[in-house]
Protein backbone atom coordinates (compact mmCIF):
# COMPACT_ATOMS: atom_id res chain seq x y z
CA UNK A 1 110.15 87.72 85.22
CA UNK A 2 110.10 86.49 89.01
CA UNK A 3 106.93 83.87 89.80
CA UNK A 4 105.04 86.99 91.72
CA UNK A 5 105.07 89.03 88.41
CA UNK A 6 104.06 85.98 86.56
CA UNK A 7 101.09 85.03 89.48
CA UNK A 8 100.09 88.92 88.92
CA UNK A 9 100.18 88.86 85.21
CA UNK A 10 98.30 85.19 84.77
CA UNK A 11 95.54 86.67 87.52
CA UNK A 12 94.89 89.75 85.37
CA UNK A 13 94.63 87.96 82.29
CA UNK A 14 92.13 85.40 83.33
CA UNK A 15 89.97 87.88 85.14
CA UNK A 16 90.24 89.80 82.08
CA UNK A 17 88.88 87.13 79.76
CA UNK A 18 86.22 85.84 82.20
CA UNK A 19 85.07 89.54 81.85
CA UNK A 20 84.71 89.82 85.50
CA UNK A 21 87.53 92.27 87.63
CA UNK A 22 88.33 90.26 91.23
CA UNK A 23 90.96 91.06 93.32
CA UNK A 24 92.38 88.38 96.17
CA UNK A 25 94.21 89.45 99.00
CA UNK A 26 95.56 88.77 102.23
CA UNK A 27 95.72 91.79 104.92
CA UNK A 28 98.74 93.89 104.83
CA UNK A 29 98.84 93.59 101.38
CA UNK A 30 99.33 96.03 98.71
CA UNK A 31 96.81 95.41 95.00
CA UNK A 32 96.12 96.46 92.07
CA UNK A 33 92.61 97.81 91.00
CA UNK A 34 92.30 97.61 87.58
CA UNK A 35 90.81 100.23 85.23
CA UNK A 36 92.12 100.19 81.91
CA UNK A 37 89.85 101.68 78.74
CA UNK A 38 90.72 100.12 75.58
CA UNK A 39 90.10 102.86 73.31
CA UNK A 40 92.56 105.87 74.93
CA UNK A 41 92.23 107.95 71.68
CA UNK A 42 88.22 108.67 72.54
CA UNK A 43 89.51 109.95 76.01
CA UNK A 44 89.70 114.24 76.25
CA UNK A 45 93.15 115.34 76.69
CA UNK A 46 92.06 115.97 80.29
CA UNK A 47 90.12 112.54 81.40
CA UNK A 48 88.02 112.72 84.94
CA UNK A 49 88.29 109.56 87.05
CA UNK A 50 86.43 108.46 90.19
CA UNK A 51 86.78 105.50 92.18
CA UNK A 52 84.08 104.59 94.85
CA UNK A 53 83.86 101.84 97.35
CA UNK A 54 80.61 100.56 98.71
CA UNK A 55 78.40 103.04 100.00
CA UNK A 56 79.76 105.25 97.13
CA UNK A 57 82.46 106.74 99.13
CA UNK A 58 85.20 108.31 97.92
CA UNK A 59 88.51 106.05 97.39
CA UNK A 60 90.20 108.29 94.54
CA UNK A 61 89.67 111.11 91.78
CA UNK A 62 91.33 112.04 89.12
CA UNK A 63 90.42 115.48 87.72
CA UNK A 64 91.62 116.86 84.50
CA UNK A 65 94.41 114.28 84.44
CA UNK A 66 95.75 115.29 87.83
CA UNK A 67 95.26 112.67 91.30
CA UNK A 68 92.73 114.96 93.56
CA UNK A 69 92.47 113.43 97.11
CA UNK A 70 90.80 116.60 98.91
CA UNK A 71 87.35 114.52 99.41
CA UNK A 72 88.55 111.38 99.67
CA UNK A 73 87.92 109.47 102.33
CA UNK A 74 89.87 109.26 105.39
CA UNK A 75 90.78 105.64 105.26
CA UNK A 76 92.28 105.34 102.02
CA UNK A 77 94.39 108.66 102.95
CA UNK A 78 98.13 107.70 102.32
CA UNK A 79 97.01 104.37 101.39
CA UNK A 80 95.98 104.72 97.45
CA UNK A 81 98.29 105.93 94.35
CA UNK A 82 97.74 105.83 90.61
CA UNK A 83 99.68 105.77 87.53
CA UNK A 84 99.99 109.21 86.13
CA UNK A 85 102.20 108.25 83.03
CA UNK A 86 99.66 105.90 82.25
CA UNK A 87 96.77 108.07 82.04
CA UNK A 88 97.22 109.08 78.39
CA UNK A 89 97.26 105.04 77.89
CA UNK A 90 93.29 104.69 78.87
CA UNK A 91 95.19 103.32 82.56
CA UNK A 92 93.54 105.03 85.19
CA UNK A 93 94.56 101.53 87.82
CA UNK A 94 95.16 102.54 91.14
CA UNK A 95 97.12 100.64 94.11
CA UNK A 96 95.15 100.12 97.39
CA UNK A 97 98.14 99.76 100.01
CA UNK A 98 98.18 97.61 102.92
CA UNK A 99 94.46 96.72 102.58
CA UNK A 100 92.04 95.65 105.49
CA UNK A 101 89.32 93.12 105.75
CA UNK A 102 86.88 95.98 105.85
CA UNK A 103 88.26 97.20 102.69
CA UNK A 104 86.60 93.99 100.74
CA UNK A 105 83.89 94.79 98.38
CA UNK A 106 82.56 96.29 95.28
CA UNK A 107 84.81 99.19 94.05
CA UNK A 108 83.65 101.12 90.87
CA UNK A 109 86.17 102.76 88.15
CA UNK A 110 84.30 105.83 86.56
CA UNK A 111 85.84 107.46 83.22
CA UNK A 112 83.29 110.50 82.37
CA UNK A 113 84.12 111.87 79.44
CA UNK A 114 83.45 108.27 77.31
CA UNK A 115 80.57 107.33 79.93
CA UNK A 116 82.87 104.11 81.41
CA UNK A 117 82.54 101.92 84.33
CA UNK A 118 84.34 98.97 85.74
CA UNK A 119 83.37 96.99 89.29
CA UNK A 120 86.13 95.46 90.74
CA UNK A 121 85.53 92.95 93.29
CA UNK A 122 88.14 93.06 96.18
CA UNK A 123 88.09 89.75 98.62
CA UNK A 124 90.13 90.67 101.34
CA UNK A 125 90.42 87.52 103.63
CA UNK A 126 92.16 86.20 106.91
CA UNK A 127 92.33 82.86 106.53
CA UNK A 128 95.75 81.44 104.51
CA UNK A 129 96.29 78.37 103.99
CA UNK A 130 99.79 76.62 105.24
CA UNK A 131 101.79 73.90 104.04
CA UNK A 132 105.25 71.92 105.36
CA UNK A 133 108.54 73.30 106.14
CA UNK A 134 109.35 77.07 105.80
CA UNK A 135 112.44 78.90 106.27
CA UNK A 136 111.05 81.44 109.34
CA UNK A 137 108.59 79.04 110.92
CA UNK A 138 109.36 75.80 109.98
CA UNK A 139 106.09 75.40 107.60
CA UNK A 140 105.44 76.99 104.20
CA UNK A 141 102.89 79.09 102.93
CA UNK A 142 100.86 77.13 100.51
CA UNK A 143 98.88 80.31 98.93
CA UNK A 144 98.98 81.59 95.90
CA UNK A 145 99.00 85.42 97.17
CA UNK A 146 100.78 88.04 95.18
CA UNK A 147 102.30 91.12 96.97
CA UNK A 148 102.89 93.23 94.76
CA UNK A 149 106.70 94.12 93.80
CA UNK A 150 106.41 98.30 92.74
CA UNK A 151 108.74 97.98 89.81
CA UNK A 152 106.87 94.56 88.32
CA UNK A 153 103.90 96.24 88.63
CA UNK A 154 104.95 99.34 86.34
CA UNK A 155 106.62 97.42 84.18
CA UNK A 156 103.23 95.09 83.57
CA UNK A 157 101.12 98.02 83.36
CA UNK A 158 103.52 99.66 80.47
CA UNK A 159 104.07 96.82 78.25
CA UNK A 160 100.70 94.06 79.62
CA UNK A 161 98.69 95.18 76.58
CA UNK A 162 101.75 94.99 74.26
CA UNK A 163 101.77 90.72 75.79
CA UNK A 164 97.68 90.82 75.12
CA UNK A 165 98.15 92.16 71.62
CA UNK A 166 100.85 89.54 71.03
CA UNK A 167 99.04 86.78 71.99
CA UNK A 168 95.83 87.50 70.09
């Protein structure tokens, strides 16, 4: 496992024990907003999802176990894709591409049939912070921000809970 996946993976875990959901990110980034329910053999067959931002608009749906973008919001158009494998799991995450600084705040995870919800917290800031020597610019990035690597990601969000379980 490369040091992103392992950055990703530590992140998720300690947000998940802390019981709060925040997201860090730098702009241009792509992340992961978590909604997992634990208990996937409550869910209907056919589980409806919605994500809101702030201001309750719409950032993604889910409808019957299918992705449903016709009212969502132009900004997040192109920009947002879930896990459709996963759904069956409880795992109704979704990935926020190349995210903004006006894309920071609260964003709300909605399962309907077992009466869920999850905030997430995205911080989406400007400022990173640089250390000595790099290979492009002759100084180093000293942040700990994660872009997030497609194929890690899937493979965290198929076998994470099988590394939670383990551990407990």
């Amino acid at each position: 496992m490369d040091v992103s996946s392992r950055i990703l993976m530590l992140s998720l875990l300690v947000s998940a024990a802390s019981g709060q959901e925040i997201v860090s990110a730098f702009p241009g980034q792509d992340v992961l907003l978590p909604c997992t329910y634990s208990r996937p053999d409550k869910l209907q067959p056919r589980a409806t999802v919605f994500w809101r931002g702030k201001d309750d608009i719409n950032v993604y749906d889910i409808i019957n176990n299918e992705p449903d973008l016709s009212s969502q919001e132009s900004r997040f158009n192109k920009r947002t894709r879930s896990f459709p494998v996963l759904y069956s799991q409880g795992n109704f995450s979704i990935v926020l591409q190349k995210v903004q600084l006006t894309d920071s705040g609260p964003y709300d995870c909605f399962i309907l049939p077992v009466d869920f919800q999850l905030r997430v917290q995205l911080n989406v800031t400007a400022n990173r912070v640089t250390g000595e020597e790099g290979p492009d610019t002759g100084r180093r990035s000293g942040s700990a921000a994660v872009r997030v690597n497609p194929l890690s990601l899937l493979l965290f969000l198929l076998f994470g809970k099988t590394v939670l379980l383990y551990e407990n």
